[in-house]
C-alpha atoms as a PDB file:
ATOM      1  CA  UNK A   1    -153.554-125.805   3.777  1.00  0.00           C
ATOM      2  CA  UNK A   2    -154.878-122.920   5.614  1.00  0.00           C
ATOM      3  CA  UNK A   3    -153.905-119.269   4.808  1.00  0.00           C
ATOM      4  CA  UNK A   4    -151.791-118.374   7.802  1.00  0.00           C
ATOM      5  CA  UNK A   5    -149.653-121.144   7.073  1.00  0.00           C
ATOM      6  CA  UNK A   6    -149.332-120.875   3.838  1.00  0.00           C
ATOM      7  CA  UNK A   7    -146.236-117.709   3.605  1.00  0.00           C
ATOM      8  CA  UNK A   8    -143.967-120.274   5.704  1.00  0.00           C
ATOM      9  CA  UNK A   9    -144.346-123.363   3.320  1.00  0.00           C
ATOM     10  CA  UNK A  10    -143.531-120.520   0.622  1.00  0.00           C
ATOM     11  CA  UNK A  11    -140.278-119.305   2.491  1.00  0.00           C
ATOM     12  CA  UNK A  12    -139.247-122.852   3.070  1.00  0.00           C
ATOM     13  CA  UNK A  13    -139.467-123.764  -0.415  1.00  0.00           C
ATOM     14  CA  UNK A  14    -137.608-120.451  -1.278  1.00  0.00           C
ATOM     15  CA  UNK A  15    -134.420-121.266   1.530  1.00  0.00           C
ATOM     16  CA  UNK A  16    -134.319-124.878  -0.605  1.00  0.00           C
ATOM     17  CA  UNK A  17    -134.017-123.586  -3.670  1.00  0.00           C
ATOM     18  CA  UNK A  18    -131.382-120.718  -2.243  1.00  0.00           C
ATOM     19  CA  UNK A  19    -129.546-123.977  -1.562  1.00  0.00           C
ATOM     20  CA  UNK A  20    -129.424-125.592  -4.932  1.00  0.00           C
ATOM     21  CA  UNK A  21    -128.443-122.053  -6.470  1.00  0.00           C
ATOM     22  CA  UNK A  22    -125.433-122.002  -4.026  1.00  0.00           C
ATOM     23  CA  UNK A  23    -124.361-125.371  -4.677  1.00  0.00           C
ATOM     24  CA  UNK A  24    -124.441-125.103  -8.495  1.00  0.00           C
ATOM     25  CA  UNK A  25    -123.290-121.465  -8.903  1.00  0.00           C
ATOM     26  CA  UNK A  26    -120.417-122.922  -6.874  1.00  0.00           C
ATOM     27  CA  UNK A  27    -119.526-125.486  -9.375  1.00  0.00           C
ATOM     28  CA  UNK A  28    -120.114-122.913 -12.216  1.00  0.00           C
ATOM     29  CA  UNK A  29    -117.753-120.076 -10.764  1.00  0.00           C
ATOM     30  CA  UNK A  30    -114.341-122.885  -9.552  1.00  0.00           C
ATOM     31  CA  UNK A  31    -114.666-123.710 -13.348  1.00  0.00           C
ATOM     32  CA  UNK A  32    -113.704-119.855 -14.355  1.00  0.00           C
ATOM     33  CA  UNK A  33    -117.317-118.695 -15.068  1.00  0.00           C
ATOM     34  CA  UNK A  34    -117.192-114.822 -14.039  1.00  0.00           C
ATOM     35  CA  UNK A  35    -119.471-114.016 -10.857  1.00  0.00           C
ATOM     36  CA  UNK A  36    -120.852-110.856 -11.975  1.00  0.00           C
ATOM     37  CA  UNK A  37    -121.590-112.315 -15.634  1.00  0.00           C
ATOM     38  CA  UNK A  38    -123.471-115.097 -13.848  1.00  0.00           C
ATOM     39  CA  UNK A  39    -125.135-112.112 -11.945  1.00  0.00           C
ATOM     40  CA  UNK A  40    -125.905-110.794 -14.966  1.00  0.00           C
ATOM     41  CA  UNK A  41    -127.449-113.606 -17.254  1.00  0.00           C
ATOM     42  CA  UNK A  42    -129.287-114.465 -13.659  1.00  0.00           C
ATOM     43  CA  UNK A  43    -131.441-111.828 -13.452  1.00  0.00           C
ATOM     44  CA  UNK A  44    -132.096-111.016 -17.167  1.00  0.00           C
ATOM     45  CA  UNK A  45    -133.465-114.740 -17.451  1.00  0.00           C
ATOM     46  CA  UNK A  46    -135.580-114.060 -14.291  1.00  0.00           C
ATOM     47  CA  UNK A  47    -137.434-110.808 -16.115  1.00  0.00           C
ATOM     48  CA  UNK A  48    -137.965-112.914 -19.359  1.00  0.00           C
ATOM     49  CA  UNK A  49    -139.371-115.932 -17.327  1.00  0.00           C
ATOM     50  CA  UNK A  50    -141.684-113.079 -14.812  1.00  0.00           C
ATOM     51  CA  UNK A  51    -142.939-110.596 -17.241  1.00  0.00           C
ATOM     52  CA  UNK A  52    -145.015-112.407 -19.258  1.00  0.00           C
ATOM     53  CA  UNK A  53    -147.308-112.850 -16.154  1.00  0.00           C
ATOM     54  CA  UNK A  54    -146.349-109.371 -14.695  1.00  0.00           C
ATOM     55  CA  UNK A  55    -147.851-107.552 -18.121  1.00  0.00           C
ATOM     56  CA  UNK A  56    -150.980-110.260 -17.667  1.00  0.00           C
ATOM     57  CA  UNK A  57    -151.418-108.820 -14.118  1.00  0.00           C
ATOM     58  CA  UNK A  58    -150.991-104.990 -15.316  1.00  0.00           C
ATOM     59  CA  UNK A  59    -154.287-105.385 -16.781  1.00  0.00           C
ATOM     60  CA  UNK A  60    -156.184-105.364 -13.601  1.00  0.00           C
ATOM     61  CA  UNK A  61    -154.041-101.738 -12.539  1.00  0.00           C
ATOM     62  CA  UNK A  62    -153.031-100.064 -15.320  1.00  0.00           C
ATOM     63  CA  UNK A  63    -154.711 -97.030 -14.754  1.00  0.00           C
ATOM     64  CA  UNK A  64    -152.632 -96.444 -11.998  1.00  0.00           C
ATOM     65  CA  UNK A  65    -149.794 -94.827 -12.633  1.00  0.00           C
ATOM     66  CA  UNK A  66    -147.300 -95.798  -9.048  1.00  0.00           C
ATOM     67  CA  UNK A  67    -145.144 -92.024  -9.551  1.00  0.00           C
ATOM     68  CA  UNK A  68    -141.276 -91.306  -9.586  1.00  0.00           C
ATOM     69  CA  UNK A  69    -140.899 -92.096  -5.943  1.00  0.00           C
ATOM     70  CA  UNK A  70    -142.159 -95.663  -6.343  1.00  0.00           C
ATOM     71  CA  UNK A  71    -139.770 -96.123  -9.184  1.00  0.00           C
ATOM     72  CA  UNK A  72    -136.380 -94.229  -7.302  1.00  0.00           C
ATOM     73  CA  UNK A  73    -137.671 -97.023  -4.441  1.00  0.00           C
ATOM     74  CA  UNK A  74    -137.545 -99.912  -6.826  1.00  0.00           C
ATOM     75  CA  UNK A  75    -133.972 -98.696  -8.141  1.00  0.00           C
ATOM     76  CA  UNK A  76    -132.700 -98.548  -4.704  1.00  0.00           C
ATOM     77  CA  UNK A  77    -134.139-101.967  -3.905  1.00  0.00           C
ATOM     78  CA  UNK A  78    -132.629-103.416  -6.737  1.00  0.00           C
ATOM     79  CA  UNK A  79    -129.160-101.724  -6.577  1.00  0.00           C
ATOM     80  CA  UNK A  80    -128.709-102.925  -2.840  1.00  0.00           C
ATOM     81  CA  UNK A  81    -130.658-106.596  -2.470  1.00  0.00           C
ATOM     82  CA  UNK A  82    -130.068-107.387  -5.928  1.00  0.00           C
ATOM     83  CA  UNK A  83    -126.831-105.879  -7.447  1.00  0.00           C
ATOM     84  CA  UNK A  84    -124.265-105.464  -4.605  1.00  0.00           C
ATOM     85  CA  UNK A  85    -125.607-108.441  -3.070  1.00  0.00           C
ATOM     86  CA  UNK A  86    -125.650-110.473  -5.353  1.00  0.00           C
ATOM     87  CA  UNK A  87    -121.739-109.494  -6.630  1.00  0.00           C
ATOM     88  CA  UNK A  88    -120.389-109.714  -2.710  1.00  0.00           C
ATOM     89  CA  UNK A  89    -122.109-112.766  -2.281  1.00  0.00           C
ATOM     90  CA  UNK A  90    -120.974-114.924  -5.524  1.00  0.00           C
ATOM     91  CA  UNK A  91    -117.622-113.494  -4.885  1.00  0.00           C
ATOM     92  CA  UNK A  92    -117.636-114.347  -1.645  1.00  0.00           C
ATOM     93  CA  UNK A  93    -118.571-117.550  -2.637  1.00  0.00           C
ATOM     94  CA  UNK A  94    -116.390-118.326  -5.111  1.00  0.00           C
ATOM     95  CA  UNK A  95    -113.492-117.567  -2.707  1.00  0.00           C
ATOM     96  CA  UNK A  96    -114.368-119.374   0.336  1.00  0.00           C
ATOM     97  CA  UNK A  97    -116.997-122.508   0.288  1.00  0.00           C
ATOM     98  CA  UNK A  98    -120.612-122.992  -0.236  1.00  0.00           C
ATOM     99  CA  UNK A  99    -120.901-123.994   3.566  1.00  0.00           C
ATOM    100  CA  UNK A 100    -119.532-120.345   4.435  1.00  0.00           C
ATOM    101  CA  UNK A 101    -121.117-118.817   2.163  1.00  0.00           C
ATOM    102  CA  UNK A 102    -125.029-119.781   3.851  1.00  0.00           C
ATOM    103  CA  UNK A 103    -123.476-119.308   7.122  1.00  0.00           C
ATOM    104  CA  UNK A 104    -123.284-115.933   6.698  1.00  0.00           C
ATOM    105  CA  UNK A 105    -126.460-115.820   5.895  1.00  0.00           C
ATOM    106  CA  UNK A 106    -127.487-116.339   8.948  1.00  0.00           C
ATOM    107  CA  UNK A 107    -126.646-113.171  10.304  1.00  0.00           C
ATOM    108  CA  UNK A 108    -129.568-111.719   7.910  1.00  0.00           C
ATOM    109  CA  UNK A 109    -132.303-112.257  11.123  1.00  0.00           C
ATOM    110  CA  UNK A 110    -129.888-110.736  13.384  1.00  0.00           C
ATOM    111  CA  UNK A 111    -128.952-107.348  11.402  1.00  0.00           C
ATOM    112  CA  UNK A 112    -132.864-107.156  10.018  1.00  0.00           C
ATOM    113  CA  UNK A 113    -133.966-107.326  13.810  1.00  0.00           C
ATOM    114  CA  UNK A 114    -131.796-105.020  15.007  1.00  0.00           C
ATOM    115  CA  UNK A 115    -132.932-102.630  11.903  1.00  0.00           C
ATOM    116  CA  UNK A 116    -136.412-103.385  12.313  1.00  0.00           C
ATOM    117  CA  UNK A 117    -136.167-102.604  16.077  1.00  0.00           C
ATOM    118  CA  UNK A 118    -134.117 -99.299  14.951  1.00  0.00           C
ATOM    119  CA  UNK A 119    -136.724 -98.609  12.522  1.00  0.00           C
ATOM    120  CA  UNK A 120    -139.755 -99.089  14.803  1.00  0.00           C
ATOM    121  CA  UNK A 121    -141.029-102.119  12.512  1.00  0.00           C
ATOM    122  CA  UNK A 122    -140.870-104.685  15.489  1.00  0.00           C
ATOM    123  CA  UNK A 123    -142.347-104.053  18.905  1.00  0.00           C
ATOM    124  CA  UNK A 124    -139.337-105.411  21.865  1.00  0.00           C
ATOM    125  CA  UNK A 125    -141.354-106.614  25.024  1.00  0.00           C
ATOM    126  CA  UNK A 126    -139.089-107.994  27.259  1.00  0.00           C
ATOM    127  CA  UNK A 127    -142.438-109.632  29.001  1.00  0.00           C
ATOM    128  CA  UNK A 128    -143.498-111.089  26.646  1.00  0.00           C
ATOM    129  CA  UNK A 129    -142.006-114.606  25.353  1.00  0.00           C
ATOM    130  CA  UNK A 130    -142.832-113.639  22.110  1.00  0.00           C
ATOM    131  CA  UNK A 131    -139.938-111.200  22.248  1.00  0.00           C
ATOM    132  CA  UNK A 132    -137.308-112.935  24.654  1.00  0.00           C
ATOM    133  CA  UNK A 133    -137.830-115.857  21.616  1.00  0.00           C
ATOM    134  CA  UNK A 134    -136.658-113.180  19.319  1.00  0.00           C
ATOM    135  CA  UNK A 135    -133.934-112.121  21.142  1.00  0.00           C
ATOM    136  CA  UNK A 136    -132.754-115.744  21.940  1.00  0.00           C
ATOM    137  CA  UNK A 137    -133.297-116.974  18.457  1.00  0.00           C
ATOM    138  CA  UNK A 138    -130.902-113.713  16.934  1.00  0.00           C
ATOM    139  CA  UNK A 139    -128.390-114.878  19.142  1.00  0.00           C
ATOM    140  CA  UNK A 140    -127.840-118.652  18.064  1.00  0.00           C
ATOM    141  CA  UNK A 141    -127.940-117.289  14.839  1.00  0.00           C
ATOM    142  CA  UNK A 142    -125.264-114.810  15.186  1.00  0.00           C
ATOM    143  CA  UNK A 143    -123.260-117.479  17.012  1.00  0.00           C
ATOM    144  CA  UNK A 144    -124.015-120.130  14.455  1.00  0.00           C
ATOM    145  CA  UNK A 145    -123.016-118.076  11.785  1.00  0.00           C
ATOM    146  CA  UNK A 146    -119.553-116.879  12.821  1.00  0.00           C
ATOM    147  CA  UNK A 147    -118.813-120.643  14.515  1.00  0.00           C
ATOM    148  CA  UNK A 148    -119.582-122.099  11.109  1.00  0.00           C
ATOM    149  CA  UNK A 149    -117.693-119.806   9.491  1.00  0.00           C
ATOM    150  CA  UNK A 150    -114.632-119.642  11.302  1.00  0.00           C
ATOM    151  CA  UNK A 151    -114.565-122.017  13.763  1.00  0.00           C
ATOM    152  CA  UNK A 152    -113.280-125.482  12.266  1.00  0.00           C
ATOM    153  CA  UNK A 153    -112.094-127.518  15.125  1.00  0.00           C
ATOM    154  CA  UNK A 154    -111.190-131.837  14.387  1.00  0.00           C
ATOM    155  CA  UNK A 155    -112.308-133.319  10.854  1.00  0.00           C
ATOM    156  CA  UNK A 156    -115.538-135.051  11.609  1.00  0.00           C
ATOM    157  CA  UNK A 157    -115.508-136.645   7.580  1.00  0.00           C
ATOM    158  CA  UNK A 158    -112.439-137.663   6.016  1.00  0.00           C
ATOM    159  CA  UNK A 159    -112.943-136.385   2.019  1.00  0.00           C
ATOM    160  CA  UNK A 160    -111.392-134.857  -0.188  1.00  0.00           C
ATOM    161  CA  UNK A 161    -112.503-132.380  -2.379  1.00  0.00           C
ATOM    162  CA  UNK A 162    -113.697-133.138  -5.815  1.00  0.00           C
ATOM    163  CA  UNK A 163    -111.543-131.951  -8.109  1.00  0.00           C
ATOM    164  CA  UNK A 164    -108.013-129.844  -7.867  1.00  0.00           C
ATOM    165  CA  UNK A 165    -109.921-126.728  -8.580  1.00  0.00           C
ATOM    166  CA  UNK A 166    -111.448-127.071  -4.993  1.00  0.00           C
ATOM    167  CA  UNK A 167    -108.126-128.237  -3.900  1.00  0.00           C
ATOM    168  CA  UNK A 168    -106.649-125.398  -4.505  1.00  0.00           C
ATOM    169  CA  UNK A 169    -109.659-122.577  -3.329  1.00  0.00           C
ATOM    170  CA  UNK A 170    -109.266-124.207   0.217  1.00  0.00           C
ATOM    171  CA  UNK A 171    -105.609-123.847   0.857  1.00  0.00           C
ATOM    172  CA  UNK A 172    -105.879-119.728  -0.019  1.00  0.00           C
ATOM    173  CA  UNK A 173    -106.442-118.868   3.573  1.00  0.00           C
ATOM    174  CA  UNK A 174    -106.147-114.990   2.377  1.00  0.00           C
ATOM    175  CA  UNK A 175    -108.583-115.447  -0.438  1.00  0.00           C
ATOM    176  CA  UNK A 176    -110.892-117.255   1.668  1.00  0.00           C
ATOM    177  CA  UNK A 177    -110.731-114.625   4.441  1.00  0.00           C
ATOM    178  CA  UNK A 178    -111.534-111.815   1.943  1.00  0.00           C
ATOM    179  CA  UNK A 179    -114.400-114.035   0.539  1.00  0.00           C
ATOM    180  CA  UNK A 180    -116.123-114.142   4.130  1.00  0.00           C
ATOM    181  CA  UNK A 181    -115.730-110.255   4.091  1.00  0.00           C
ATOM    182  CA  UNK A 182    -117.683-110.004   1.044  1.00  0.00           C
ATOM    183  CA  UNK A 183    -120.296-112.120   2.201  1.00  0.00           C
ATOM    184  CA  UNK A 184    -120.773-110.484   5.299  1.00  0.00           C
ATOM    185  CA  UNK A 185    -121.378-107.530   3.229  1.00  0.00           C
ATOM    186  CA  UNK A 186    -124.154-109.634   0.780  1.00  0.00           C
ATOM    187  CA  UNK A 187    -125.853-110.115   3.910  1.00  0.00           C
ATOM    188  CA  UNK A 188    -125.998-106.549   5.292  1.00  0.00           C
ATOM    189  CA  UNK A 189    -127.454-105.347   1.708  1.00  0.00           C
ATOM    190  CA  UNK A 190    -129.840-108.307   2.185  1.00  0.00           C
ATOM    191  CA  UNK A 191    -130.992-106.877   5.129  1.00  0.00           C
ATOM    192  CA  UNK A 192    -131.841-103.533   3.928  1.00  0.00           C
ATOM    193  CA  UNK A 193    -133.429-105.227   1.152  1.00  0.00           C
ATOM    194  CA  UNK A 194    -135.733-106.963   3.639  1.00  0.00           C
ATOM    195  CA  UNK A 195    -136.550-103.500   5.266  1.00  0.00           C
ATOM    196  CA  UNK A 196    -136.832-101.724   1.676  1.00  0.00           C
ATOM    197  CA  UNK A 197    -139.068-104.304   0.504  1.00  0.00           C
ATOM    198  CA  UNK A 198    -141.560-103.422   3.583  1.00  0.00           C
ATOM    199  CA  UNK A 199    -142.081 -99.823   2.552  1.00  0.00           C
ATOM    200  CA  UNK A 200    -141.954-100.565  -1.454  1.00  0.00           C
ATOM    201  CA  UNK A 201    -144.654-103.628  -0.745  1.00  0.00           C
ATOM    202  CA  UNK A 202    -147.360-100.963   0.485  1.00  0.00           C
ATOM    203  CA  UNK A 203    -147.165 -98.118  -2.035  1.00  0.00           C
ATOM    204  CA  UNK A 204    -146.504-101.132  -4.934  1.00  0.00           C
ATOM    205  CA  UNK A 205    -148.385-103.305  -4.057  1.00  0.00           C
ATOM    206  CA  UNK A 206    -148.015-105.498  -7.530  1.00  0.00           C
ATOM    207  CA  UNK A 207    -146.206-107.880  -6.883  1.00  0.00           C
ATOM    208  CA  UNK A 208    -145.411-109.743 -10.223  1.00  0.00           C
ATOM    209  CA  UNK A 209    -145.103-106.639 -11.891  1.00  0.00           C
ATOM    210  CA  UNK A 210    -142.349-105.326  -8.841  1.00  0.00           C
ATOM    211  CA  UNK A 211    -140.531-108.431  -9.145  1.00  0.00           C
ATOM    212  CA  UNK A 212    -139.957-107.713 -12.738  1.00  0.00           C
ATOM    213  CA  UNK A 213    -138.718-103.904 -12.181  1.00  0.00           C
ATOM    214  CA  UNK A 214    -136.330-105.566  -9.958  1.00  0.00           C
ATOM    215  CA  UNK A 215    -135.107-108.424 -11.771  1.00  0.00           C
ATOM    216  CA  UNK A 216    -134.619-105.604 -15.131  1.00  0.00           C
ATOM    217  CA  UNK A 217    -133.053-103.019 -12.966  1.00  0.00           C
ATOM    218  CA  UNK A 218    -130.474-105.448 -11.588  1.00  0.00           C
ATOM    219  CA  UNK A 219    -129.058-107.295 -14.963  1.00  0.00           C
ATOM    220  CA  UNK A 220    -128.956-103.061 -16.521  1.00  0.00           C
ATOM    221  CA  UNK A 221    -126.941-102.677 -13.518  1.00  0.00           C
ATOM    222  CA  UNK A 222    -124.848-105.739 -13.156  1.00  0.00           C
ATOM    223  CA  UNK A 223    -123.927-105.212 -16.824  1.00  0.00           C
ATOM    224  CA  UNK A 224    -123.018-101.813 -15.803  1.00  0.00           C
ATOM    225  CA  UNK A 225    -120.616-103.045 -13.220  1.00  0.00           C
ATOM    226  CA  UNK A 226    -119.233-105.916 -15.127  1.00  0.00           C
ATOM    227  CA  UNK A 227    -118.617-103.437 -17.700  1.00  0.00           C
ATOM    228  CA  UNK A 228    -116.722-101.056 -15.396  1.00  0.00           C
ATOM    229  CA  UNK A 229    -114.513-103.854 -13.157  1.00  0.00           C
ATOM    230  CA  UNK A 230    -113.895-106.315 -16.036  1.00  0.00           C
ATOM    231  CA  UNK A 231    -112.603-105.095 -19.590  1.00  0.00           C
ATOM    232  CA  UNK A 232    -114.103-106.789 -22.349  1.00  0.00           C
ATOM    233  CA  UNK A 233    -111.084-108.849 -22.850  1.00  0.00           C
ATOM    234  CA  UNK A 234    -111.431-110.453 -19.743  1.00  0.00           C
ATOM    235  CA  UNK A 235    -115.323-110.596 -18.680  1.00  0.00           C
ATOM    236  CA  UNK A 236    -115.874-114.555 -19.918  1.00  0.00           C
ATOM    237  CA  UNK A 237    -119.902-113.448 -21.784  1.00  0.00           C
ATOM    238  CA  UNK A 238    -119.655-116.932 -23.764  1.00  0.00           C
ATOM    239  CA  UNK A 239    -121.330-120.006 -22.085  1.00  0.00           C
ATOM    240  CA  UNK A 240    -118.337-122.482 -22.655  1.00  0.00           C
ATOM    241  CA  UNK A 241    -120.781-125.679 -20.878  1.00  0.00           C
ATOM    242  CA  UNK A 242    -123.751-127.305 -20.713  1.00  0.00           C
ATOM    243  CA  UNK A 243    -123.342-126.745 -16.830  1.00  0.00           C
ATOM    244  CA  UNK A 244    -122.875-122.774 -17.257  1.00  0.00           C
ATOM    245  CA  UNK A 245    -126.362-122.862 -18.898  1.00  0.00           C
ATOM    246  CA  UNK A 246    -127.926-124.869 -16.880  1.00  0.00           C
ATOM    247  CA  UNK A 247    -126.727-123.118 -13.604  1.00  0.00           C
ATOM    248  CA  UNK A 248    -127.981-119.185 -15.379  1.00  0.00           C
ATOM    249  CA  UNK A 249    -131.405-121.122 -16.297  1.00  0.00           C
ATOM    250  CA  UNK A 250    -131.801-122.498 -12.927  1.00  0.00           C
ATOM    251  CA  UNK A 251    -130.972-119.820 -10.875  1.00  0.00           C
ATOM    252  CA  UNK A 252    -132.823-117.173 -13.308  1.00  0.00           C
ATOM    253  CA  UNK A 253    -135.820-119.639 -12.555  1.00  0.00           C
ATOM    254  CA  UNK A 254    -134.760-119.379  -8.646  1.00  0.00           C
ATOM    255  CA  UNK A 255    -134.705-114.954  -8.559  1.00  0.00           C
ATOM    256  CA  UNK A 256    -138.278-115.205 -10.584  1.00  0.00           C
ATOM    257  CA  UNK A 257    -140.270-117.254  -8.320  1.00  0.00           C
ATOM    258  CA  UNK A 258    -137.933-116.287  -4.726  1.00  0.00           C
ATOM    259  CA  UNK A 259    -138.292-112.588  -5.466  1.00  0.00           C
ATOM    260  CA  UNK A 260    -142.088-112.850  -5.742  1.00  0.00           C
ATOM    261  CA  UNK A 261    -142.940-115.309  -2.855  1.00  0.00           C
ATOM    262  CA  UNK A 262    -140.151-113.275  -0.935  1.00  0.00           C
ATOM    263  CA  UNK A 263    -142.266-109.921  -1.299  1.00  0.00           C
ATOM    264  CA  UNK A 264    -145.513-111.590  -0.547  1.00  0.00           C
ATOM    265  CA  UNK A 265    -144.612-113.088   2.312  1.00  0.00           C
ATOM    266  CA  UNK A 266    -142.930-109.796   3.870  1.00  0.00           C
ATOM    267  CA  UNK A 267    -145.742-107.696   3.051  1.00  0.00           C
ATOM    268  CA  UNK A 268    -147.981-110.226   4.949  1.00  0.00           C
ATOM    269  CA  UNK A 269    -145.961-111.415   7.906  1.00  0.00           C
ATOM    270  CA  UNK A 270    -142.899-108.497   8.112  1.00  0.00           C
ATOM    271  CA  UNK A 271    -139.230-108.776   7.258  1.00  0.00           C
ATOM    272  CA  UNK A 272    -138.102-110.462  10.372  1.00  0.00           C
ATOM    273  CA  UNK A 273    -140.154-113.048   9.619  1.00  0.00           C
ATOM    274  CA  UNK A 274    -138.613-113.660   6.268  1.00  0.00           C
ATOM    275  CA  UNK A 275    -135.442-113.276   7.270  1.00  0.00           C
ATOM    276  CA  UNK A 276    -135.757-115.937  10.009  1.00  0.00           C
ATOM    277  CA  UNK A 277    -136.043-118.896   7.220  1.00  0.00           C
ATOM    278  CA  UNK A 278    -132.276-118.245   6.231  1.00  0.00           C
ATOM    279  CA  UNK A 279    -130.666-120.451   8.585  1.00  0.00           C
ATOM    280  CA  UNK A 280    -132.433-123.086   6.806  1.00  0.00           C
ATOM    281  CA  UNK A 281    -130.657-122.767   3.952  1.00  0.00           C
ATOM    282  CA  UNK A 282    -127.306-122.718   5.474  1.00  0.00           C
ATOM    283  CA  UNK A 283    -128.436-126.340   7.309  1.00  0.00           C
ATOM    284  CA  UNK A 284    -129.492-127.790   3.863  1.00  0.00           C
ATOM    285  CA  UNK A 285    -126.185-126.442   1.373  1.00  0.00           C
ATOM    286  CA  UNK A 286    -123.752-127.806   4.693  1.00  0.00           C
ATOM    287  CA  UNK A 287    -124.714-131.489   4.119  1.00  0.00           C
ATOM    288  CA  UNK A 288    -125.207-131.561   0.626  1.00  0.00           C
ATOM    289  CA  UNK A 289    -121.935-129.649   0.049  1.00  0.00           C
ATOM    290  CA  UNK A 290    -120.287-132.208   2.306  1.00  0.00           C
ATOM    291  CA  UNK A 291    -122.016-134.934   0.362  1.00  0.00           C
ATOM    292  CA  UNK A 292    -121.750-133.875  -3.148  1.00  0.00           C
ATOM    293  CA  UNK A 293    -118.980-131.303  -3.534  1.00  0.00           C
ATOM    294  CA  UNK A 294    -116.820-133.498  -0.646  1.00  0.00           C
ATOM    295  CA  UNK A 295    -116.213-130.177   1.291  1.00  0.00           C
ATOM    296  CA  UNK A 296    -114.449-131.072   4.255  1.00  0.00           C
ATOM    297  CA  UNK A 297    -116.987-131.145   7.593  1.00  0.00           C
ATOM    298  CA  UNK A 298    -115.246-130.115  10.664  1.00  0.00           C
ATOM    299  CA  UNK A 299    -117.171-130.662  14.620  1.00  0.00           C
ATOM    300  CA  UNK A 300    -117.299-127.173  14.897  1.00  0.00           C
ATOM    301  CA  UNK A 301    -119.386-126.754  11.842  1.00  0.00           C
ATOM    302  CA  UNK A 302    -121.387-129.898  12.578  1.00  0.00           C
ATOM    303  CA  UNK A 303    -122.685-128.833  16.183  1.00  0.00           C
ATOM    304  CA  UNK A 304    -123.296-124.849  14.567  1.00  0.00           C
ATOM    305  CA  UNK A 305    -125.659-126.850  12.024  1.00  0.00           C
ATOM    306  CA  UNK A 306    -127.128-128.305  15.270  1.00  0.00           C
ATOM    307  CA  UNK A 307    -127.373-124.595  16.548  1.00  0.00           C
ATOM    308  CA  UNK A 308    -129.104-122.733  13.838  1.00  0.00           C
ATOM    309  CA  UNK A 309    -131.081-125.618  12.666  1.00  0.00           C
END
């Protein structure tokens, strides 16, 4: 496999496993687990699982000392693609469907071009079909996205969901409404993530060891804001199943090894570049949700697969 194909094998591999972490978190949070305890548990797994390699790695650097600034950076990084997102977007989820829930992701390319553009990070040559491809491509996102996420039109498959649980979730038009808000949001602080990570990947540029700081920052600061919006009495910290476990383990395993190929990729190929992977996941979690969970699949969020993908 040759080197300049190797970051997009990485960032397909990444969307896939995105996919199984929104399928089973999904699963996880319709049985009562709390989203920002899973949030929590999630990353804290991720820095035991990393840091064992990140201190191996420290050797080579540690007489470098990276300075307040690269720390603040990391914070920042942490509080907005890990923390917030991470809360909006298992909120989000929880409320409306696992479909939804990766279609809004595909409006990451589309706000990270636009900031990259803003930002002077990507060159906009209307000449060149480099560009127009750009241009063209953030646009069938954008309209995939917001057709798969509100646009139903006729039943194309005939299930039912699962279990009453899901029932239930998908005839709270309000609640699912307010969960596509909150996703929307997870994917704007994903996109200043992306742009973040660009700046932090040149004046940190260790990896293992960054993904670590990140992954440590965000469960201290999840905790904080589980603390703060749910009372002791009601934040659920017991693991009542075998399937709560396994979904924390799973997706802890999923932030370690994401996070890192995530970082290397961007600080190799850019954040538009990354970001453009993400309608891949929303393609994959569509038909397995449909074919496992027995969400309902509607023409108008068949032929938006059919756009993105």
């Amino acid at each position: 496999m040759s080197s300049s194909s190797l970051p997009t094998v990485v960032l397909i591999v990444c969307q896939c496993m995105y996919a199984g972490v929104n399928l089973i978190s999904r699963v996880a949070l319709v049985h009562e687990m709390s989203s920002r305890v899973f949030v929590v548990y999630r990353q804290f797994i991720a820095f035991l699982l990393i840091s064992p390699f990140a201190c191996f790695t420290r050797r080579e650097t540690q007489g470098y000392w990276y300075g307040w600034k690269s720390f603040w950076l990391i914070f920042l990084l942490s509080f907005l693609s890990v923390t917030l997102n991470q809360n909006l977007y298992f909120e989000g989820l929880y409320l409306a469907t696992s479909s939804s829930a990766s279609a809004l992701g595909n409006l990451v390319p589309a706000i990270t071009f636009i900031m990259a553009y803003t930002m002077g990070l990507e060159k906009v040559h209307l000449r060149s079909l480099r560009s127009m491809a750009k241009i063209v491509g953030t646009l069938f996102c954008v309209t995939g996205a917001i057709t798969m996420a509100l646009v139903k039109g006729p039943k194309l498959l005939n299930m039912e969901p699962i279990n009453s649980v899901f029932r239930n979730m998908g005839e709270q038009e309000n609640t699912w409404l307010l969960g596509i808000l909150l996703l929307f949001g997870s994917s704007c602080c994903w996109s200043v993530g992306l742009i973040l990570q660009v700046q932090i990947a040149t004046c940190y540029p260790d990896h293992l060891s960054l993904t670590a700081w990140m992954c440590l920052l965000a469960s201290i600061q999840s905790g904080i804001l589980t603390v703060i919006f749910e009372p002791n009495s009601k934040a659920n910290w017991k693991l009542n199943s075998s399937l709560e476990i396994l979904c924390c383990l799973y997706a802890g395993l999923v932030s370690a090894v994401a996070f890192f190929g995530q970082i290397w990729c961007i600080a190799r190929k850019g954040p538009f570049f990354s970001a453009m992977f993400n309608p891949l996941c929303a393609v994959v979690v569509t038909v397995l949700a449909c074919t496992f969970l027995h969400e309902e699949m509607y023409i108008g969020r068949y032929f938006s697969c059919y756009i993105v993908g």
